[in-house]
N, C-alpha and C. Protein backbone atom coordinates (compact mmCIF):
# COMPACT_ATOMS: atom_id res chain seq x y z
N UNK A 1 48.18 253.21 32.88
CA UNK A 1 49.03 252.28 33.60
C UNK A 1 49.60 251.27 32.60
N UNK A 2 50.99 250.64 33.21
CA UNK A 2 51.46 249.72 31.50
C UNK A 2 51.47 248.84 32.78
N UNK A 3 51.15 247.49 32.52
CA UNK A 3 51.74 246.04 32.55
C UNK A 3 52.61 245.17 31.67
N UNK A 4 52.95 243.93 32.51
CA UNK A 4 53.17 243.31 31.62
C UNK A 4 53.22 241.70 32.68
N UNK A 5 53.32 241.01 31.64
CA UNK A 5 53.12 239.13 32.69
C UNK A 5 54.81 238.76 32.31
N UNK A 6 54.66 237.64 33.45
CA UNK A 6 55.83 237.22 33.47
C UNK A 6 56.56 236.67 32.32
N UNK A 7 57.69 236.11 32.31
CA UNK A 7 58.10 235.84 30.79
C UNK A 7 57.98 234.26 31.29
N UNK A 8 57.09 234.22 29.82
CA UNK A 8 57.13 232.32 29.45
C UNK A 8 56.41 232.21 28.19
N UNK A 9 56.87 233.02 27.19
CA UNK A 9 56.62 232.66 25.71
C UNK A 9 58.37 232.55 25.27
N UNK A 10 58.22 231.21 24.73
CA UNK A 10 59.73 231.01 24.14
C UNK A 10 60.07 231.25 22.82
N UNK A 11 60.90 231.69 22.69
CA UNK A 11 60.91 231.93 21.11
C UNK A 11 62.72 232.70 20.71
N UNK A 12 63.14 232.18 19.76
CA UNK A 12 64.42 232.81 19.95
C UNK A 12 65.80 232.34 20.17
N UNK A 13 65.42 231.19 21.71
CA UNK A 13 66.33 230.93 22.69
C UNK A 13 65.95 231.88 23.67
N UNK A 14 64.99 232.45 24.20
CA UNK A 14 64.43 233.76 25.16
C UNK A 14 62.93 233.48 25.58
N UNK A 15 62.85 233.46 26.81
CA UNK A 15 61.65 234.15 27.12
C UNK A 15 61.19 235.30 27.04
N UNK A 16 59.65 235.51 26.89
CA UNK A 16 59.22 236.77 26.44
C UNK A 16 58.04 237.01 27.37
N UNK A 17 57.68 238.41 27.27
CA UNK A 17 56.43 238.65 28.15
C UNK A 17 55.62 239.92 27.02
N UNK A 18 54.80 240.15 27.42
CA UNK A 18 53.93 241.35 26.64
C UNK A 18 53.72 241.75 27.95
N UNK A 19 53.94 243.05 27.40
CA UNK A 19 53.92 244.71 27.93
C UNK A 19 52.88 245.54 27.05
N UNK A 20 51.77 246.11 28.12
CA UNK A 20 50.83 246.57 27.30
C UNK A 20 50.24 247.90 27.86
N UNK A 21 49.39 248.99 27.72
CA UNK A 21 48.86 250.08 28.20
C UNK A 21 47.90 249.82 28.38
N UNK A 22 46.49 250.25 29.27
CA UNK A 22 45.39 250.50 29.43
C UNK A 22 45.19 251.66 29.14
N UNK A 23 45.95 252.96 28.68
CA UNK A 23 45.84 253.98 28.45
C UNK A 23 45.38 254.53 27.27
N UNK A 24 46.96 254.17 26.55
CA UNK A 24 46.62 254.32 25.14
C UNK A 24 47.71 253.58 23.87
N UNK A 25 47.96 253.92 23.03
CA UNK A 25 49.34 253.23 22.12
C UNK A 25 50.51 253.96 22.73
N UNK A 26 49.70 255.75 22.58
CA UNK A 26 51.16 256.59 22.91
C UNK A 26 52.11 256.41 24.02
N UNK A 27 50.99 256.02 25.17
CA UNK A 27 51.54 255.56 26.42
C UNK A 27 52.72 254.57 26.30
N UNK A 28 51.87 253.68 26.03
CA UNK A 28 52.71 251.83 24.92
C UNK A 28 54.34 252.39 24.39
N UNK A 29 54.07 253.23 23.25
CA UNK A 29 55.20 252.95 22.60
C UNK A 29 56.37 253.97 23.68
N UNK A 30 55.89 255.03 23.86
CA UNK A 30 56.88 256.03 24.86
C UNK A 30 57.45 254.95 25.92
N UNK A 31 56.52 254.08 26.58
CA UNK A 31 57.23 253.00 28.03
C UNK A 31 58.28 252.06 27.33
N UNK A 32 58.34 252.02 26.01
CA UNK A 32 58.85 251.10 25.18
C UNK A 32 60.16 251.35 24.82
N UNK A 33 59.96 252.65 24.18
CA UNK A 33 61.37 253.61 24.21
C UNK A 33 62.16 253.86 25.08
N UNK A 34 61.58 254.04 26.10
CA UNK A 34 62.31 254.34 27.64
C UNK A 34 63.02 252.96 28.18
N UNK A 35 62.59 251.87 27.47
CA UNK A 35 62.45 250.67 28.02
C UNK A 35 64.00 249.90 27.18
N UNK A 36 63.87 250.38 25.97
CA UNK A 36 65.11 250.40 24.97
C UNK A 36 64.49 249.13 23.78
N UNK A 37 63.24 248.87 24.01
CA UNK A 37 62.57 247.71 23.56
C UNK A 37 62.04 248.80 22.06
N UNK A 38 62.77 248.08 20.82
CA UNK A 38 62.71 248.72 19.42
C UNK A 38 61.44 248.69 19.08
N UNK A 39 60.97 249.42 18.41
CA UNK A 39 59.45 249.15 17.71
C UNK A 39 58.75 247.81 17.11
N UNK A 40 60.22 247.07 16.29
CA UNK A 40 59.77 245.66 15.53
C UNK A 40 59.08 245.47 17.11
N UNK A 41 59.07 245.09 17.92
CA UNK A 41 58.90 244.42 19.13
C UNK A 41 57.37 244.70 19.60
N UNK A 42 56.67 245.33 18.18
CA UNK A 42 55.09 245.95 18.79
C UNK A 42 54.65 244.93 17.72
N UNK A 43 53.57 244.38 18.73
CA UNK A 43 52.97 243.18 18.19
C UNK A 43 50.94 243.89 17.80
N UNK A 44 50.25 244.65 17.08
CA UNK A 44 49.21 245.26 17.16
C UNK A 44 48.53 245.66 18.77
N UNK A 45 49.47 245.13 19.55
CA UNK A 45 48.37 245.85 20.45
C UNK A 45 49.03 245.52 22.07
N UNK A 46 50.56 245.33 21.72
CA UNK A 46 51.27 245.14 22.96
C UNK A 46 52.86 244.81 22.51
N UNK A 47 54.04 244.68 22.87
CA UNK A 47 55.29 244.96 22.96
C UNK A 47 55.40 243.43 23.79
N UNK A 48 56.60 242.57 22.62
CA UNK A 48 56.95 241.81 23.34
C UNK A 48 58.41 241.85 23.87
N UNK A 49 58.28 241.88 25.01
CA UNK A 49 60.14 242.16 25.62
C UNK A 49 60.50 241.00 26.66
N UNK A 50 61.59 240.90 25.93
CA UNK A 50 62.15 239.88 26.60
C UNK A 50 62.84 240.00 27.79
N UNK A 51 62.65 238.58 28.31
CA UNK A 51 63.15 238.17 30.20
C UNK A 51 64.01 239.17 31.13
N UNK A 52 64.94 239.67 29.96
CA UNK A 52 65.97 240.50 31.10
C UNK A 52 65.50 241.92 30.95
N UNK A 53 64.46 242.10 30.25
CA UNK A 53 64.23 243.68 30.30
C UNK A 53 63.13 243.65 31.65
N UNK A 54 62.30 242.57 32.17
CA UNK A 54 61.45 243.03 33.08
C UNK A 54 61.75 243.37 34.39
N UNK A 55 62.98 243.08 35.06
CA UNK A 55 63.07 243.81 36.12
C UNK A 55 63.13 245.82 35.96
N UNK A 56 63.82 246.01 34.68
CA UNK A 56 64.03 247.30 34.46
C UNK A 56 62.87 248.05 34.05
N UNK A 57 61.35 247.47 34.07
CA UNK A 57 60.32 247.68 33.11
C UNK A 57 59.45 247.90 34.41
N UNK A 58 59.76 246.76 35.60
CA UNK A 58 59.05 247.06 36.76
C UNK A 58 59.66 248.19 37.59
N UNK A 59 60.66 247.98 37.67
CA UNK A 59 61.86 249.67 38.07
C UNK A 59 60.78 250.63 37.51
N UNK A 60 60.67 250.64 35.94
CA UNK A 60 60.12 252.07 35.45
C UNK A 60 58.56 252.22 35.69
N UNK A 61 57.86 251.59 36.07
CA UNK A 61 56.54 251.42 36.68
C UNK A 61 55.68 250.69 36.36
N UNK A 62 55.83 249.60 35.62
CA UNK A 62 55.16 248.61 34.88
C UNK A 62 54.61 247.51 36.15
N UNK A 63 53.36 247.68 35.72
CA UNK A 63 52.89 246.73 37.30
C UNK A 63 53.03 245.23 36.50
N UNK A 64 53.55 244.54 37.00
CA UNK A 64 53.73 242.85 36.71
C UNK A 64 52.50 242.14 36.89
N UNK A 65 51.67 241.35 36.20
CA UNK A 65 50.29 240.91 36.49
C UNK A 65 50.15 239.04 35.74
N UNK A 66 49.19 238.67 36.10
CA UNK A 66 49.07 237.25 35.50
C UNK A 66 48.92 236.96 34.06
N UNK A 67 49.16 236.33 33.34
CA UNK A 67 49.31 236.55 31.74
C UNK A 67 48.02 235.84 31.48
N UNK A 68 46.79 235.89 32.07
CA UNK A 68 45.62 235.95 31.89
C UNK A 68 44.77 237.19 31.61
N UNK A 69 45.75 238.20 32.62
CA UNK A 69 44.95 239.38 33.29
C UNK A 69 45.49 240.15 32.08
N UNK A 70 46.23 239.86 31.03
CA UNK A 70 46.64 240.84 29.67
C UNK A 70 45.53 241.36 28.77
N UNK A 71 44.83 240.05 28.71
CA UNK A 71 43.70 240.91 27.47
C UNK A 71 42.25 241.20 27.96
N UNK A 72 42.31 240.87 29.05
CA UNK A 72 41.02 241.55 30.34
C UNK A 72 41.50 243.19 30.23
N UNK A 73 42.66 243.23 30.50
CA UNK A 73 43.12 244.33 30.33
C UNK A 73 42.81 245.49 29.49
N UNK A 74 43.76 244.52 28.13
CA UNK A 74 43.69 245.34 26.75
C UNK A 74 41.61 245.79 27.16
N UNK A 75 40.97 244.24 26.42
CA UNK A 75 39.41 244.58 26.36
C UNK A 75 39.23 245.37 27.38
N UNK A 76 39.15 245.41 28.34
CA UNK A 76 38.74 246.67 29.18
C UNK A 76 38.99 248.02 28.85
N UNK A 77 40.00 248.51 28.20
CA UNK A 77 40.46 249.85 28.18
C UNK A 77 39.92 250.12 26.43
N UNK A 78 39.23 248.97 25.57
CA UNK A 78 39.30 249.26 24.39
C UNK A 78 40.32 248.87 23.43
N UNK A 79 41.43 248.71 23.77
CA UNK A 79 43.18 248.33 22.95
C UNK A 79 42.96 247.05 22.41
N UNK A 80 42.21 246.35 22.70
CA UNK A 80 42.27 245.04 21.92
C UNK A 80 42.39 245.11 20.79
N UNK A 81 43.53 244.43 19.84
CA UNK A 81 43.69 243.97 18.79
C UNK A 81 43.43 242.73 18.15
N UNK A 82 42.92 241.70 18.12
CA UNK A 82 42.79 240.66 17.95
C UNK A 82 43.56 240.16 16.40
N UNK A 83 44.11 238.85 16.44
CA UNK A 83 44.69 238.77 14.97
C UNK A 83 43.44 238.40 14.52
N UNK A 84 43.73 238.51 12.99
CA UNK A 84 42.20 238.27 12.02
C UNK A 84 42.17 236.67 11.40
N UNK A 85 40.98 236.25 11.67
CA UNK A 85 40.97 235.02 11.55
C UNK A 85 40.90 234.51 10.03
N UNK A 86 41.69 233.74 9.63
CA UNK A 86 41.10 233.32 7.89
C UNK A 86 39.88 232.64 8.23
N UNK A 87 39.70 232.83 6.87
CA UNK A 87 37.88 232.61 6.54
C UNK A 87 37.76 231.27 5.80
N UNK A 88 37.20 230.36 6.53
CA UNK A 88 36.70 229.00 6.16
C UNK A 88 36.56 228.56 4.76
N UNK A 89 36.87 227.86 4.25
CA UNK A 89 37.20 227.38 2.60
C UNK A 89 35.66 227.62 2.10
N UNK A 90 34.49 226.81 2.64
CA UNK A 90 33.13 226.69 2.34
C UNK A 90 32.43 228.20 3.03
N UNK A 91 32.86 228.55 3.85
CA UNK A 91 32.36 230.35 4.03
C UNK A 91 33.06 231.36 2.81
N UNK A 92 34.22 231.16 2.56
CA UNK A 92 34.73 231.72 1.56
C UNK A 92 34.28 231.91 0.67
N UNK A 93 33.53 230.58 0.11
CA UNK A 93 32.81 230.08 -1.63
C UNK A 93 31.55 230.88 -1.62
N UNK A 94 31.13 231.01 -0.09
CA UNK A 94 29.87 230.88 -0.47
C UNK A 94 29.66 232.75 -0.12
N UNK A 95 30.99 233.22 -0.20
CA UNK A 95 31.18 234.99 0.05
C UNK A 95 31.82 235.37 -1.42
N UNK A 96 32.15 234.35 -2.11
CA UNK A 96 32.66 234.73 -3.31
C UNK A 96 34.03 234.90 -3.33
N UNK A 97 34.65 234.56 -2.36
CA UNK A 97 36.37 234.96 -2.28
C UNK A 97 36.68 233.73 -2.69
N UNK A 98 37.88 233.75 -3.94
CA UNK A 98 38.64 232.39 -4.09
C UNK A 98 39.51 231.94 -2.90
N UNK A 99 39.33 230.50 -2.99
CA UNK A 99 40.30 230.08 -1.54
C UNK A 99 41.38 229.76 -2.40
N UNK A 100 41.95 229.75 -3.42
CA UNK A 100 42.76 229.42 -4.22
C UNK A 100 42.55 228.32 -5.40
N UNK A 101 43.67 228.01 -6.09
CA UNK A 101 43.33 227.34 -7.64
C UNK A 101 42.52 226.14 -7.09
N UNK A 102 41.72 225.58 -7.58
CA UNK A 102 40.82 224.25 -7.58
C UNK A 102 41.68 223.21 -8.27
N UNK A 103 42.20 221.70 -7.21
CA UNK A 103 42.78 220.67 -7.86
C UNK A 103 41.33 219.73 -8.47
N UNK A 104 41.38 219.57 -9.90
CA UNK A 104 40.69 218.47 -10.30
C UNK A 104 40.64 217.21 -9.75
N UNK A 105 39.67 216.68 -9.11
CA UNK A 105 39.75 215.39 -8.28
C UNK A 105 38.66 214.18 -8.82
C-alpha cells in the first residue's frame, strides 16, 4: 500500500508531502513514476511530492494519512531509513575519529 500526509513541509515556494510504501522501494519508485514525480524527489526512504501532485496520487491509490502515521508506517513494514546522526566532538576523540584541525587556545 503507498501513502502519503498532507502537504505542509515548505520549501521552494511549495508545499510538500512524503509519499511512501509499506511494501517495498520497488513499489515506491514504480507509484512515483506513474505519479510523474522524478527520482531526485527520493529522499532514502520516501518521495517528496509536491501539493498539486496529491490529488492525482490519491486518484492513483495512495491512501492520504496523518504525517505522524509516516514513520509508524515506514518502521512497521521495515523501510525505515533514518538520516545518520554526526558523532559528538568528545565521542569522536574518544573513537579516534578526527573532528577536525584543533584551534590552539
Amino acid at each position: 500500500m503507498l501513502y502519503l500526509d498532507p502537504p505542509a513541509v515548505p520549501s521552494r515556494g511549495r508545499l510538500w508531502s512524503h509519499l511512501i510504501s509499506d511494501l517495498s522501494y520497488a513499489e515506491l519508485h514504480a507509484f512515483a513514476e506513474a505519479l510523474g514525480v522524478p527520482r531526485r524527489g527520493f529522499d532514502r526512504d520516501h518521495y517528496d511530492v509536491p501539493a498539486e501532485r496529491v490529488p492525482m496520487a490519491v486518484w492513483l491509490g495512495a491512501r492520504l494519512v496523518p504525517s505522524r502515521e509516516i514513520v509508524l508506517l515506514l518502521r512497521a513494514a521495515g523501510l525505515r531509513r533514518p538520516k545518520p546522526r554526526a558523532v559528538p566532538v568528545p565521542a569522536a576523540r574518544e573513537a579516534g575519529i578526527s573532528a577536525g584541525p584543533r584551534v590552539p587556545g
